[in-house]
PDB file of N, CA and C in Angstrom:
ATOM      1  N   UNK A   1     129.522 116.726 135.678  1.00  0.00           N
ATOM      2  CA  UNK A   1     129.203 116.490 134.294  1.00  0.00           C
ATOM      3  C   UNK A   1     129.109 114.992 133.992  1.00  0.00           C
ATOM      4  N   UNK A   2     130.136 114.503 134.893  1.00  0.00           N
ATOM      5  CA  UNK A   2     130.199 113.072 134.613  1.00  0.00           C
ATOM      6  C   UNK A   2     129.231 112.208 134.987  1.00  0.00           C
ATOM      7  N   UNK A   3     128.692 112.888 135.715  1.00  0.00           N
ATOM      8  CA  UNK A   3     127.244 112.189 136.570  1.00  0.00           C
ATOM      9  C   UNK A   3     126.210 112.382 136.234  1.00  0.00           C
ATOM     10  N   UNK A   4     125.918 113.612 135.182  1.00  0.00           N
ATOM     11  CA  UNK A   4     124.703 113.926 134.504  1.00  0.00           C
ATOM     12  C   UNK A   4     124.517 113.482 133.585  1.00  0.00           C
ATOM     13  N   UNK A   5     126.178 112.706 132.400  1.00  0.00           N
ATOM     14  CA  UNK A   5     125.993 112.173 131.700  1.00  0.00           C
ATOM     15  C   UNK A   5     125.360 110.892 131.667  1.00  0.00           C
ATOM     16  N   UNK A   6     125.996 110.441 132.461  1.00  0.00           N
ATOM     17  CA  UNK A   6     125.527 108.697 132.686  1.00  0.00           C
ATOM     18  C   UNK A   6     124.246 108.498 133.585  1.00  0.00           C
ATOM     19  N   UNK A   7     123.697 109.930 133.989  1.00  0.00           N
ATOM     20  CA  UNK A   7     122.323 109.585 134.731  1.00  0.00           C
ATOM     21  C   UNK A   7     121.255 109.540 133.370  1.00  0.00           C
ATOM     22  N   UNK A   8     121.969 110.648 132.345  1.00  0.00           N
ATOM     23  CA  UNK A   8     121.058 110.615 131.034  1.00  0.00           C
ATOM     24  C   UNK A   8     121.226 109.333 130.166  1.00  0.00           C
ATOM     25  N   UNK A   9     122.608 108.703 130.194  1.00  0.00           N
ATOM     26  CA  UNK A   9     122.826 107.456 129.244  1.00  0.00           C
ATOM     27  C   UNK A   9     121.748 106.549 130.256  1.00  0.00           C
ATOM     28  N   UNK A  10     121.991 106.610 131.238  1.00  0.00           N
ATOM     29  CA  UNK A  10     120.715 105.522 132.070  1.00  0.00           C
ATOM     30  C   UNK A  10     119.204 105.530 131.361  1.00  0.00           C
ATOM     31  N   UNK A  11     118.791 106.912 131.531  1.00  0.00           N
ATOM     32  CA  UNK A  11     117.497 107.448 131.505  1.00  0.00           C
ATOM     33  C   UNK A  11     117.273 106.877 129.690  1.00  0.00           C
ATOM     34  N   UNK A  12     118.138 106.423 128.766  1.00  0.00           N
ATOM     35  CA  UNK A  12     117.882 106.638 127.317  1.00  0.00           C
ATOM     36  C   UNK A  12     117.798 105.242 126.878  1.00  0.00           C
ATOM     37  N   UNK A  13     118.824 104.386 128.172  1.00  0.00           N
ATOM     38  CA  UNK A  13     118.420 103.328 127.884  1.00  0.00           C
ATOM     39  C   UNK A  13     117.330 102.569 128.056  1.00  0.00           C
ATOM     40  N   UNK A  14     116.796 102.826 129.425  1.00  0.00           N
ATOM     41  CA  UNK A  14     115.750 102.741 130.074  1.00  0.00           C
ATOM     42  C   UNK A  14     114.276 102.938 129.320  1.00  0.00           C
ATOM     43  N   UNK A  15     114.541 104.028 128.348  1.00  0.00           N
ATOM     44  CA  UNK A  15     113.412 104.617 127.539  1.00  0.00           C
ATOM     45  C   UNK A  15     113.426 103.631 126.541  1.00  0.00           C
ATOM     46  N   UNK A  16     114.656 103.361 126.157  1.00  0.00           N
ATOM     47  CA  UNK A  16     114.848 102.295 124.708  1.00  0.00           C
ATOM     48  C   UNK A  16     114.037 100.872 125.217  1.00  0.00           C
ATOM     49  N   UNK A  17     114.315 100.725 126.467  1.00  0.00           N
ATOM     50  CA  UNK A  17     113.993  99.148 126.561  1.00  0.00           C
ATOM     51  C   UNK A  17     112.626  99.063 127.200  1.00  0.00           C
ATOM     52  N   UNK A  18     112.189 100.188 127.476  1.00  0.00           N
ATOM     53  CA  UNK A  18     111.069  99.955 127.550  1.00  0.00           C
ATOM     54  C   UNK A  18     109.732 100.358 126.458  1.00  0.00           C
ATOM     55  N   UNK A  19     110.509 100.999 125.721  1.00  0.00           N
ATOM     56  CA  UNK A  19     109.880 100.953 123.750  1.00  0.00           C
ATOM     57  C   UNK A  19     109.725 100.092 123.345  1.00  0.00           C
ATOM     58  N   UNK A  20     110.987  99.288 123.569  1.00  0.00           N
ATOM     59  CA  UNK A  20     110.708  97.366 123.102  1.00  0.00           C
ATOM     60  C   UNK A  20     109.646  96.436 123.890  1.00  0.00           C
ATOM     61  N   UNK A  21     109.897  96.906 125.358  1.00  0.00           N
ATOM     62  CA  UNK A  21     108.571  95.992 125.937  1.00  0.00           C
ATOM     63  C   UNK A  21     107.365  96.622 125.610  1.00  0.00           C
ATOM     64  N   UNK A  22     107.421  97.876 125.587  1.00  0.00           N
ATOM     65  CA  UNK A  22     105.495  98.221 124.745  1.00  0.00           C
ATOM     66  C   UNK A  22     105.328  97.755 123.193  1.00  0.00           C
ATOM     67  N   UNK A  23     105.982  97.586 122.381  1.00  0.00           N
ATOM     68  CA  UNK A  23     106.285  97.019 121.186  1.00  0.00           C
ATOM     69  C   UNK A  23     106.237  95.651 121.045  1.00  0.00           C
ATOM     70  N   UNK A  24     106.911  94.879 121.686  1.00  0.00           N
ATOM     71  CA  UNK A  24     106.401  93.445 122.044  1.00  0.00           C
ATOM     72  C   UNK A  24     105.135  93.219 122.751  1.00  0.00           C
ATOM     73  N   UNK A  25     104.553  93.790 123.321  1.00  0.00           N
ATOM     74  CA  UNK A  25     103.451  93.539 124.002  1.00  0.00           C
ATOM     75  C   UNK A  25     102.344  94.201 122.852  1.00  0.00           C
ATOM     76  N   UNK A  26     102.413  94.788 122.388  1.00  0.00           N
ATOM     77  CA  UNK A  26     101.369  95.466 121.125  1.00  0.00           C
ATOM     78  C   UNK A  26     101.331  93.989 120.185  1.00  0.00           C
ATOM     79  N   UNK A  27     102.010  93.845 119.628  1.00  0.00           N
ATOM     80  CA  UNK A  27     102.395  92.643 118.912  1.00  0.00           C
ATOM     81  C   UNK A  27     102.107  91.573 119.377  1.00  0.00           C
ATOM     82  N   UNK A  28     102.263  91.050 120.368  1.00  0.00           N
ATOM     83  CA  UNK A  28     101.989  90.004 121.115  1.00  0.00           C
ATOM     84  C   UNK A  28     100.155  90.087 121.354  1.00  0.00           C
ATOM     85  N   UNK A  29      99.698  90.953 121.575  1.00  0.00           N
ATOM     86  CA  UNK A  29      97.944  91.373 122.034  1.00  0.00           C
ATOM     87  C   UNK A  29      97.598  91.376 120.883  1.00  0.00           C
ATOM     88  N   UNK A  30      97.956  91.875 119.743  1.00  0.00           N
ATOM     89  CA  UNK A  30      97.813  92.134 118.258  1.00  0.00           C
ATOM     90  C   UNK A  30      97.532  90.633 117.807  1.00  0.00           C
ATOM     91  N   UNK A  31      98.865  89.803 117.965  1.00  0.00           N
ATOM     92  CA  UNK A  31      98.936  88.425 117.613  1.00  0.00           C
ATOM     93  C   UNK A  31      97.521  87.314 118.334  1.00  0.00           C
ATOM     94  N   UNK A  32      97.108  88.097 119.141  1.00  0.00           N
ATOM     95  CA  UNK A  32      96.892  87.220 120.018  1.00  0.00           C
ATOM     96  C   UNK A  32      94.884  87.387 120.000  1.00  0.00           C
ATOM     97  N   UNK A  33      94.979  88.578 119.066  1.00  0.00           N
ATOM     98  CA  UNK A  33      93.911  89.270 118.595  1.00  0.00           C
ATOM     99  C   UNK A  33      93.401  88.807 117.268  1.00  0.00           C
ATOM    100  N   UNK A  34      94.159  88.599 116.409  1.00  0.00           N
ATOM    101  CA  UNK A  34      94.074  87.853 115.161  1.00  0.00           C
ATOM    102  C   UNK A  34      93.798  86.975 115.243  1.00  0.00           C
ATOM    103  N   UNK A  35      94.290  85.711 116.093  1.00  0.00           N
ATOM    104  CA  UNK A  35      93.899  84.184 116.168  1.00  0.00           C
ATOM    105  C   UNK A  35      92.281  84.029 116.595  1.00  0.00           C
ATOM    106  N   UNK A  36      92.215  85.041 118.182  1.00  0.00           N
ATOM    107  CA  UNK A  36      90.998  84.923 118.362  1.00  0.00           C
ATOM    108  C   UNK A  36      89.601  85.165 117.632  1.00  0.00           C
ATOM    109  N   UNK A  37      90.216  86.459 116.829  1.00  0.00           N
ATOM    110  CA  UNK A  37      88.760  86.607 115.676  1.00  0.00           C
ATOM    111  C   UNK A  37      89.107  85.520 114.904  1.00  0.00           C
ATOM    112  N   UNK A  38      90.026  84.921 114.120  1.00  0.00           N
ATOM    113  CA  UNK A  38      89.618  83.506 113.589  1.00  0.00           C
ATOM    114  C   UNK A  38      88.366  82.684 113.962  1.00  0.00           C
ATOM    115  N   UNK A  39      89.366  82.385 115.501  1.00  0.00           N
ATOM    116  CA  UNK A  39      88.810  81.388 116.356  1.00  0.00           C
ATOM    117  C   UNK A  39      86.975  81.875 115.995  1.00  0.00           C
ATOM    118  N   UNK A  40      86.540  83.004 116.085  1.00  0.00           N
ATOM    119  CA  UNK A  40      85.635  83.023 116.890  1.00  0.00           C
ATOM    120  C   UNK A  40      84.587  83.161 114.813  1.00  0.00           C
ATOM    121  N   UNK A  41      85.106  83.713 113.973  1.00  0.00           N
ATOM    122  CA  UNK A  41      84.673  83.635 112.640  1.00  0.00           C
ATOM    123  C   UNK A  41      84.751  81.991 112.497  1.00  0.00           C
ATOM    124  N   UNK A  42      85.690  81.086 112.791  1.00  0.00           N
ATOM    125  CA  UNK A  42      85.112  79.587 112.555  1.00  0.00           C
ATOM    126  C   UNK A  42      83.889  78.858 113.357  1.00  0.00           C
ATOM    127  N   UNK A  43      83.617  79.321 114.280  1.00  0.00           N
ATOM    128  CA  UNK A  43      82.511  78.792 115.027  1.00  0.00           C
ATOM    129  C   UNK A  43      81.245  79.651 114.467  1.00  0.00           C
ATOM    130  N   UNK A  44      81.399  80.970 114.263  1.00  0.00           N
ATOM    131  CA  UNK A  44      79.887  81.655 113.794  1.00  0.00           C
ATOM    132  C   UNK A  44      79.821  80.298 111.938  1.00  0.00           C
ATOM    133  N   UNK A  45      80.818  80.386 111.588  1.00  0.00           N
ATOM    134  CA  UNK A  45      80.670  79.708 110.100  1.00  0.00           C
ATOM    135  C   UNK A  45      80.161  78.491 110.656  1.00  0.00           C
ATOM    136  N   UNK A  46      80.792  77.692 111.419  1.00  0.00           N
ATOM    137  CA  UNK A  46      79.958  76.239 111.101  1.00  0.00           C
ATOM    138  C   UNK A  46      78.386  76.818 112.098  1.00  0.00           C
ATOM    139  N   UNK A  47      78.256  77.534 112.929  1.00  0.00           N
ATOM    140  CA  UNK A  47      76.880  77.701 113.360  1.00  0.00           C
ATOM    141  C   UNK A  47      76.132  78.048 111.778  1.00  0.00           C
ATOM    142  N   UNK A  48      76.480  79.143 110.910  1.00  0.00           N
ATOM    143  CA  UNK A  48      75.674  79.140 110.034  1.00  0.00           C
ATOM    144  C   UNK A  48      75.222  77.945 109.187  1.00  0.00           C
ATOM    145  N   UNK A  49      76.619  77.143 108.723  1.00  0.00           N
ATOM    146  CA  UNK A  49      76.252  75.990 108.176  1.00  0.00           C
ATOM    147  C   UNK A  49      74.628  75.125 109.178  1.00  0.00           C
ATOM    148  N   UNK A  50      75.083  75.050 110.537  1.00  0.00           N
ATOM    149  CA  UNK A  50      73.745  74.138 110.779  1.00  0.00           C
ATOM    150  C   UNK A  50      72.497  74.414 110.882  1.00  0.00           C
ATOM    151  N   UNK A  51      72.596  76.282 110.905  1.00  0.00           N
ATOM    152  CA  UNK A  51      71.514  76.771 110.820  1.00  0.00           C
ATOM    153  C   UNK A  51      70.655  76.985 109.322  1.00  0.00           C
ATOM    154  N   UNK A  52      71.299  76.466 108.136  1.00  0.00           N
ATOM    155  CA  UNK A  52      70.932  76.381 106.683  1.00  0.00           C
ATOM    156  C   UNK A  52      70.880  75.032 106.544  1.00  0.00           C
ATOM    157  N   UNK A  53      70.820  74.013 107.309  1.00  0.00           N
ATOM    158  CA  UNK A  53      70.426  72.532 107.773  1.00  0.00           C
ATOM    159  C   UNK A  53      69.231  72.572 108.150  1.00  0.00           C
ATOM    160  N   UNK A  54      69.136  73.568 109.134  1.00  0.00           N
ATOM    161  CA  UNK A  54      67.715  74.126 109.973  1.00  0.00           C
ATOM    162  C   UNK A  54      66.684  74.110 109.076  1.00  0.00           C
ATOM    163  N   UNK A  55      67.388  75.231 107.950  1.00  0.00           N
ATOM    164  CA  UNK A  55      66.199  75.571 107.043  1.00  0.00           C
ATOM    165  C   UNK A  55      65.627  74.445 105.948  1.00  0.00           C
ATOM    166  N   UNK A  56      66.829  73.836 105.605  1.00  0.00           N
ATOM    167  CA  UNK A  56      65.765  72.860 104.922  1.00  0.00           C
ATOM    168  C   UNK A  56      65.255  71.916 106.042  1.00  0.00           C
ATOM    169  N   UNK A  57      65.603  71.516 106.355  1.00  0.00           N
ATOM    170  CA  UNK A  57      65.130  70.785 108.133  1.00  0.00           C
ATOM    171  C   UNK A  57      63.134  71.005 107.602  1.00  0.00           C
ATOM    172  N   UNK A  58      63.269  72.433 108.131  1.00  0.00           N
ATOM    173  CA  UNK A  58      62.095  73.068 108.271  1.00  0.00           C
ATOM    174  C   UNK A  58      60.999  73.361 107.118  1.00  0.00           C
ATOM    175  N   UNK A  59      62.058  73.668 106.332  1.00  0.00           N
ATOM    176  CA  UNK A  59      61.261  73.539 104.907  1.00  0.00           C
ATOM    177  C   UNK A  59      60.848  71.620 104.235  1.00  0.00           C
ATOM    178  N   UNK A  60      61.594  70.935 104.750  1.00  0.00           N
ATOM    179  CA  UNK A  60      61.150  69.358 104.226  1.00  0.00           C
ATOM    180  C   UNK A  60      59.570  69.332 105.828  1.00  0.00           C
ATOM    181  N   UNK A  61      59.784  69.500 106.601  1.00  0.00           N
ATOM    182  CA  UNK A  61      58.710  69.456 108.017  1.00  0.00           C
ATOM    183  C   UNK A  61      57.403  70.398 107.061  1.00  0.00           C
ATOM    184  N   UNK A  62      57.609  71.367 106.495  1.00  0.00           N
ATOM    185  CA  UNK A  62      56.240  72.185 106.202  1.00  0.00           C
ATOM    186  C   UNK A  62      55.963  71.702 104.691  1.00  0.00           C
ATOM    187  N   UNK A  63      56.312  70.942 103.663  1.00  0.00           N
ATOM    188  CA  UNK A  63      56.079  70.561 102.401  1.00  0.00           C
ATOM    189  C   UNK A  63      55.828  69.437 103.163  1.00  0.00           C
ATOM    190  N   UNK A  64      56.197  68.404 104.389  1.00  0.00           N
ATOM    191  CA  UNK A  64      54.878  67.055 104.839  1.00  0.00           C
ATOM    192  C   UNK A  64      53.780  67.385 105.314  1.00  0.00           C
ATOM    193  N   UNK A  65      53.634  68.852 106.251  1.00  0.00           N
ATOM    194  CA  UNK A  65      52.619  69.341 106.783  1.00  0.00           C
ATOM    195  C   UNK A  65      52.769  69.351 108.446  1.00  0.00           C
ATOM    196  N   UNK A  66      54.287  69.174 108.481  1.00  0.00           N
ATOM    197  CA  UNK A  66      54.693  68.926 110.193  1.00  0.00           C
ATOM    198  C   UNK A  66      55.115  69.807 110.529  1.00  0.00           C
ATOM    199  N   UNK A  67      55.085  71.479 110.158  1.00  0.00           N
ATOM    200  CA  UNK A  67      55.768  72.443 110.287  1.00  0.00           C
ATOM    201  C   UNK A  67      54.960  73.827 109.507  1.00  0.00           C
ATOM    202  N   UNK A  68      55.128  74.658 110.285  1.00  0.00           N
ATOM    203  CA  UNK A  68      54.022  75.842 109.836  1.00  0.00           C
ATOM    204  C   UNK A  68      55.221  76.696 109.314  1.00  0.00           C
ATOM    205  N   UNK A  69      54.660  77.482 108.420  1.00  0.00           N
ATOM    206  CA  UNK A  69      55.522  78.294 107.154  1.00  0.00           C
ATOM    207  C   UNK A  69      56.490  79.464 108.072  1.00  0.00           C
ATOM    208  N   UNK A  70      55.763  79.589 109.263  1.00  0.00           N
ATOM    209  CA  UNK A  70      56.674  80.661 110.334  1.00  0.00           C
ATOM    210  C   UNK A  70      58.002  80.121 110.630  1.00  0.00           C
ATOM    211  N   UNK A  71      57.657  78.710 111.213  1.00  0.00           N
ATOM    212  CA  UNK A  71      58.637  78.069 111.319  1.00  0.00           C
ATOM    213  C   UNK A  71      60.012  77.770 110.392  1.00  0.00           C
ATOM    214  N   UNK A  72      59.277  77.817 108.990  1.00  0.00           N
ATOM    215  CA  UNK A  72      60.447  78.176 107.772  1.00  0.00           C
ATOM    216  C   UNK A  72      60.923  79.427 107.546  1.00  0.00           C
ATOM    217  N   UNK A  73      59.967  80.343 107.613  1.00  0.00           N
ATOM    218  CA  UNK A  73      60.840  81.656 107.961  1.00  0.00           C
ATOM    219  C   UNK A  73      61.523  82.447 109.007  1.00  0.00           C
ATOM    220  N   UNK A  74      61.183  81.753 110.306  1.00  0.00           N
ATOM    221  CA  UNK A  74      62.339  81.881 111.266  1.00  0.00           C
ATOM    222  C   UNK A  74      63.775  81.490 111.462  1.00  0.00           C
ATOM    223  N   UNK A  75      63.431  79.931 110.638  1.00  0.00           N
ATOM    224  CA  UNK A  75      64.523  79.274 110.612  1.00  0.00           C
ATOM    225  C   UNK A  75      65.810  80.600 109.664  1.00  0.00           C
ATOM    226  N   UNK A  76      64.984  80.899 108.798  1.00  0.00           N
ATOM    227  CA  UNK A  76      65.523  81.481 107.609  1.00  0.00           C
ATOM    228  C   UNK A  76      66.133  83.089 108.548  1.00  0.00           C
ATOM    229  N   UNK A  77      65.189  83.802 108.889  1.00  0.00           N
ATOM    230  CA  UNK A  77      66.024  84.773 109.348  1.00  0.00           C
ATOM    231  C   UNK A  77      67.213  84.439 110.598  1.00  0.00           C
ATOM    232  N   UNK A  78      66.920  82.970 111.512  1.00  0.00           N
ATOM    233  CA  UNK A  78      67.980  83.184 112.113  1.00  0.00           C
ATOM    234  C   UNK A  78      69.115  82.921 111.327  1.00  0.00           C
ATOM    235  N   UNK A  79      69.312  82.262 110.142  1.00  0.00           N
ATOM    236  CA  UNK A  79      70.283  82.168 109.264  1.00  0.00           C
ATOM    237  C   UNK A  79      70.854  83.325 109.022  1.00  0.00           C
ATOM    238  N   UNK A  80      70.401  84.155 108.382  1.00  0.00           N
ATOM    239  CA  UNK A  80      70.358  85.403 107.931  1.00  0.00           C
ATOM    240  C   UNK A  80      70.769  86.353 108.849  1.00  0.00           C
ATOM    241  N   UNK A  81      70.671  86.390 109.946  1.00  0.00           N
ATOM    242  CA  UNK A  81      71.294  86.966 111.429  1.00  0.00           C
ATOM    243  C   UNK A  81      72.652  86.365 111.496  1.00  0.00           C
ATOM    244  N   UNK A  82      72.697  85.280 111.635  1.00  0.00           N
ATOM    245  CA  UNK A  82      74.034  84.815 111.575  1.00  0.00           C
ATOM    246  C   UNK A  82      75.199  84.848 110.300  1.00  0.00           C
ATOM    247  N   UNK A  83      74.249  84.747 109.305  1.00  0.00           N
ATOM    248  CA  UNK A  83      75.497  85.150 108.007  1.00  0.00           C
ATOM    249  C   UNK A  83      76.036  86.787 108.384  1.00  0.00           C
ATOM    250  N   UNK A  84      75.321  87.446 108.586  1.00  0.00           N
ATOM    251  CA  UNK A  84      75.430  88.665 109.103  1.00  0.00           C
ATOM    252  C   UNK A  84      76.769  89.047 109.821  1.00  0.00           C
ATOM    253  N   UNK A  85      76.443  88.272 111.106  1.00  0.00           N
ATOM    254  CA  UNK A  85      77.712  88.130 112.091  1.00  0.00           C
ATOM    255  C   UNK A  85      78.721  88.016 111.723  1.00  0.00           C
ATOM    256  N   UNK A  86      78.682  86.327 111.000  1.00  0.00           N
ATOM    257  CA  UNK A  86      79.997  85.951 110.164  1.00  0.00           C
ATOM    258  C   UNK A  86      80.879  86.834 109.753  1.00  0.00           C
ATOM    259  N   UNK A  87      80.101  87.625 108.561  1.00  0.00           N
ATOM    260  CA  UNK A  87      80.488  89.107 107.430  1.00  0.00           C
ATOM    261  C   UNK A  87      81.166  89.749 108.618  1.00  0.00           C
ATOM    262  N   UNK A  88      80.719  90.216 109.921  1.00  0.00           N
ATOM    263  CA  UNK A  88      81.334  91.058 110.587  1.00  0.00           C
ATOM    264  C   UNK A  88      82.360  90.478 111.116  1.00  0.00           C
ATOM    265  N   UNK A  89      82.470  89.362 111.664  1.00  0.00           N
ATOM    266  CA  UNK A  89      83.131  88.704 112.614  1.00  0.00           C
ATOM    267  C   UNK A  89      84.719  88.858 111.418  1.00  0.00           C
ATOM    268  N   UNK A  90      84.261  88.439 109.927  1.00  0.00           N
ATOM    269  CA  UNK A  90      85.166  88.142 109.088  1.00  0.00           C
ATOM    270  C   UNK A  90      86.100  89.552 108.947  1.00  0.00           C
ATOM    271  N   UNK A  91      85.277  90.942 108.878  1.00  0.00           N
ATOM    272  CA  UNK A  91      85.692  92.947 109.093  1.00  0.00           C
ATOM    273  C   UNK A  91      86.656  92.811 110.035  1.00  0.00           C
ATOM    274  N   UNK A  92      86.283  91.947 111.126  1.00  0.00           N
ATOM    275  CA  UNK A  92      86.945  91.989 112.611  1.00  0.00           C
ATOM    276  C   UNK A  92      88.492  91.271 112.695  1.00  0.00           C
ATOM    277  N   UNK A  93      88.324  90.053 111.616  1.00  0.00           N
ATOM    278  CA  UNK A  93      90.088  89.486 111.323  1.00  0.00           C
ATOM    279  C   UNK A  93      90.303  90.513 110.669  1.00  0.00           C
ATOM    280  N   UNK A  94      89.921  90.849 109.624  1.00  0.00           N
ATOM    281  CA  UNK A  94      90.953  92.472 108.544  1.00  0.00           C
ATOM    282  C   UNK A  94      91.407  93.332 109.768  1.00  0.00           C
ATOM    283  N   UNK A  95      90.468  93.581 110.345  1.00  0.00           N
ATOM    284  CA  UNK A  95      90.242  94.978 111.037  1.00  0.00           C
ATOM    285  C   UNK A  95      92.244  94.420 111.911  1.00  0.00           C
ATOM    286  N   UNK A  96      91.838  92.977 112.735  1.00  0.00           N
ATOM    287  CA  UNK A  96      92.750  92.871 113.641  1.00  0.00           C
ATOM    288  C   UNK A  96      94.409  92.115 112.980  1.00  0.00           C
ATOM    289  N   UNK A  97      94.233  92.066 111.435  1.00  0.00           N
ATOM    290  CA  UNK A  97      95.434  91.499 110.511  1.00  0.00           C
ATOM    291  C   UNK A  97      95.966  93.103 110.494  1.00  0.00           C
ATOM    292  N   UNK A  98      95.363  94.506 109.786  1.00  0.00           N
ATOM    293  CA  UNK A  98      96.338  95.662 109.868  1.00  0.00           C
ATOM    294  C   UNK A  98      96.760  96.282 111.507  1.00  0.00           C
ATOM    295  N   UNK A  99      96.029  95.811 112.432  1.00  0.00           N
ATOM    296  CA  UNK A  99      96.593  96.343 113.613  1.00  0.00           C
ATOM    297  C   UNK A  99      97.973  95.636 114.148  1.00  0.00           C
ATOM    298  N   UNK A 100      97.809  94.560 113.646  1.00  0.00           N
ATOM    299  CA  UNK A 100      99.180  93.679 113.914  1.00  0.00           C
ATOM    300  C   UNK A 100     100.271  93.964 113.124  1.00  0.00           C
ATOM    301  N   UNK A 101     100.066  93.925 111.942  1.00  0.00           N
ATOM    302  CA  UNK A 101     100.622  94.805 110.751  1.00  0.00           C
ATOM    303  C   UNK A 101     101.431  95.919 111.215  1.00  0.00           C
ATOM    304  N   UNK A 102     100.423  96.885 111.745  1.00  0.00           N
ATOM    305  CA  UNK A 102     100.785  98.395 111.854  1.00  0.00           C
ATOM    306  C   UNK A 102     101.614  97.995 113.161  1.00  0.00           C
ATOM    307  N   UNK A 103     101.500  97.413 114.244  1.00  0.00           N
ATOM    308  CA  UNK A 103     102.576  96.979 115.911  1.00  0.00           C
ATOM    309  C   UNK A 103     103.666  96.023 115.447  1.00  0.00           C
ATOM    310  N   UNK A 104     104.134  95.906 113.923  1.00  0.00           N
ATOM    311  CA  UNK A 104     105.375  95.557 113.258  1.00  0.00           C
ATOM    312  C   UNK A 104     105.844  96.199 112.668  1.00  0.00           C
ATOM    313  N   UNK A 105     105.362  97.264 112.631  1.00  0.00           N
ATOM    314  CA  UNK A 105     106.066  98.568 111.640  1.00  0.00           C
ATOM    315  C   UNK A 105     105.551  98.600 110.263  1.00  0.00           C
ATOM    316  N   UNK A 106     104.570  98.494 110.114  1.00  0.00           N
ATOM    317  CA  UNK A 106     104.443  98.241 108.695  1.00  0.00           C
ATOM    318  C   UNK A 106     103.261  99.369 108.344  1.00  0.00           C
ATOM    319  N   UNK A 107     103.522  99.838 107.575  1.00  0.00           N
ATOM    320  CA  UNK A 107     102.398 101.355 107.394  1.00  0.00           C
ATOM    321  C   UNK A 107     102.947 102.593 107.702  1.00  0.00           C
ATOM    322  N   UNK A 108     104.461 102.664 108.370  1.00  0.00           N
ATOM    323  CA  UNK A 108     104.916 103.725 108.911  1.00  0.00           C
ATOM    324  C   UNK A 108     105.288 104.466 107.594  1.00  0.00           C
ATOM    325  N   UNK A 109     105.454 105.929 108.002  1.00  0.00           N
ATOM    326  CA  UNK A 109     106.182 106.857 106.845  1.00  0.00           C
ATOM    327  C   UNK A 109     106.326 107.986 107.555  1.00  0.00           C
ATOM    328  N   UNK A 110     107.455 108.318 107.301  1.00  0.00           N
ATOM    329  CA  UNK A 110     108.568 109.582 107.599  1.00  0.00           C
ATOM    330  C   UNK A 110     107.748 110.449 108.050  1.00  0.00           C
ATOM    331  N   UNK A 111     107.420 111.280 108.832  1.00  0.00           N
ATOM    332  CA  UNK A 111     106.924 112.221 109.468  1.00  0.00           C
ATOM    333  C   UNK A 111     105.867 112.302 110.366  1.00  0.00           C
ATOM    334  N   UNK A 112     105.547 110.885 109.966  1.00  0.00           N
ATOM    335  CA  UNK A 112     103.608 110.457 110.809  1.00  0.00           C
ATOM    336  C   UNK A 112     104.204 110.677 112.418  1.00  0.00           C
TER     337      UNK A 112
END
């Protein structure tokens, strides 16, 4: 009896501490998930900024006559492609702020 007990107190601790290392590691990937969509929403933002540089760029080139009107509306949709991204890239921090959230306990309720 005495040996089944403490093979089970083994087995419970074992389970406990390794709840905490999947729990820290959720959190930690979580954490580590959040920064990177930052990271990666600040670089699509200043790309958009230079690509709305582009456009007047392109639009001052076709009001001298150094630039054909395609050229202003390309400029313009690659803008427009990229604000795009941004918007998503920006879904993608929310998306990865409640997953971190939720690998801290936060969202839990009694029965889930």
């Amino acid at each position: 009896d005495y040996t089944i007990a403490n093979a089970e107190n083994r087995e419970t601790i074992y389970r406990y501490q390794q709840t905490l290392l999947d729990a820290y590691s959720e959190v930690t990937t979580n954490m580590s998930a959040v920064k990177n969509q930052q990271l990666g929403y600040m670089l699509k933002k200043r790309e958009v900024k230079q690509l709305q540089e582009a456009v007047s760029t392109s639009h001052e080139l076709y009001q001298s006559g150094y630039a054909s009107y395609l050229e202003v509306i390309t400029a313009q949709k690659n803008t427009l492609d990229a604000e795009l991204e941004m918007v998503r890239k920006k879904k993608d921090i929310y998306t990865a702020a409640v997953n971190l959230y939720r690998a801290l306990g936060g969202g839990w309720r009694n029965g889930q």
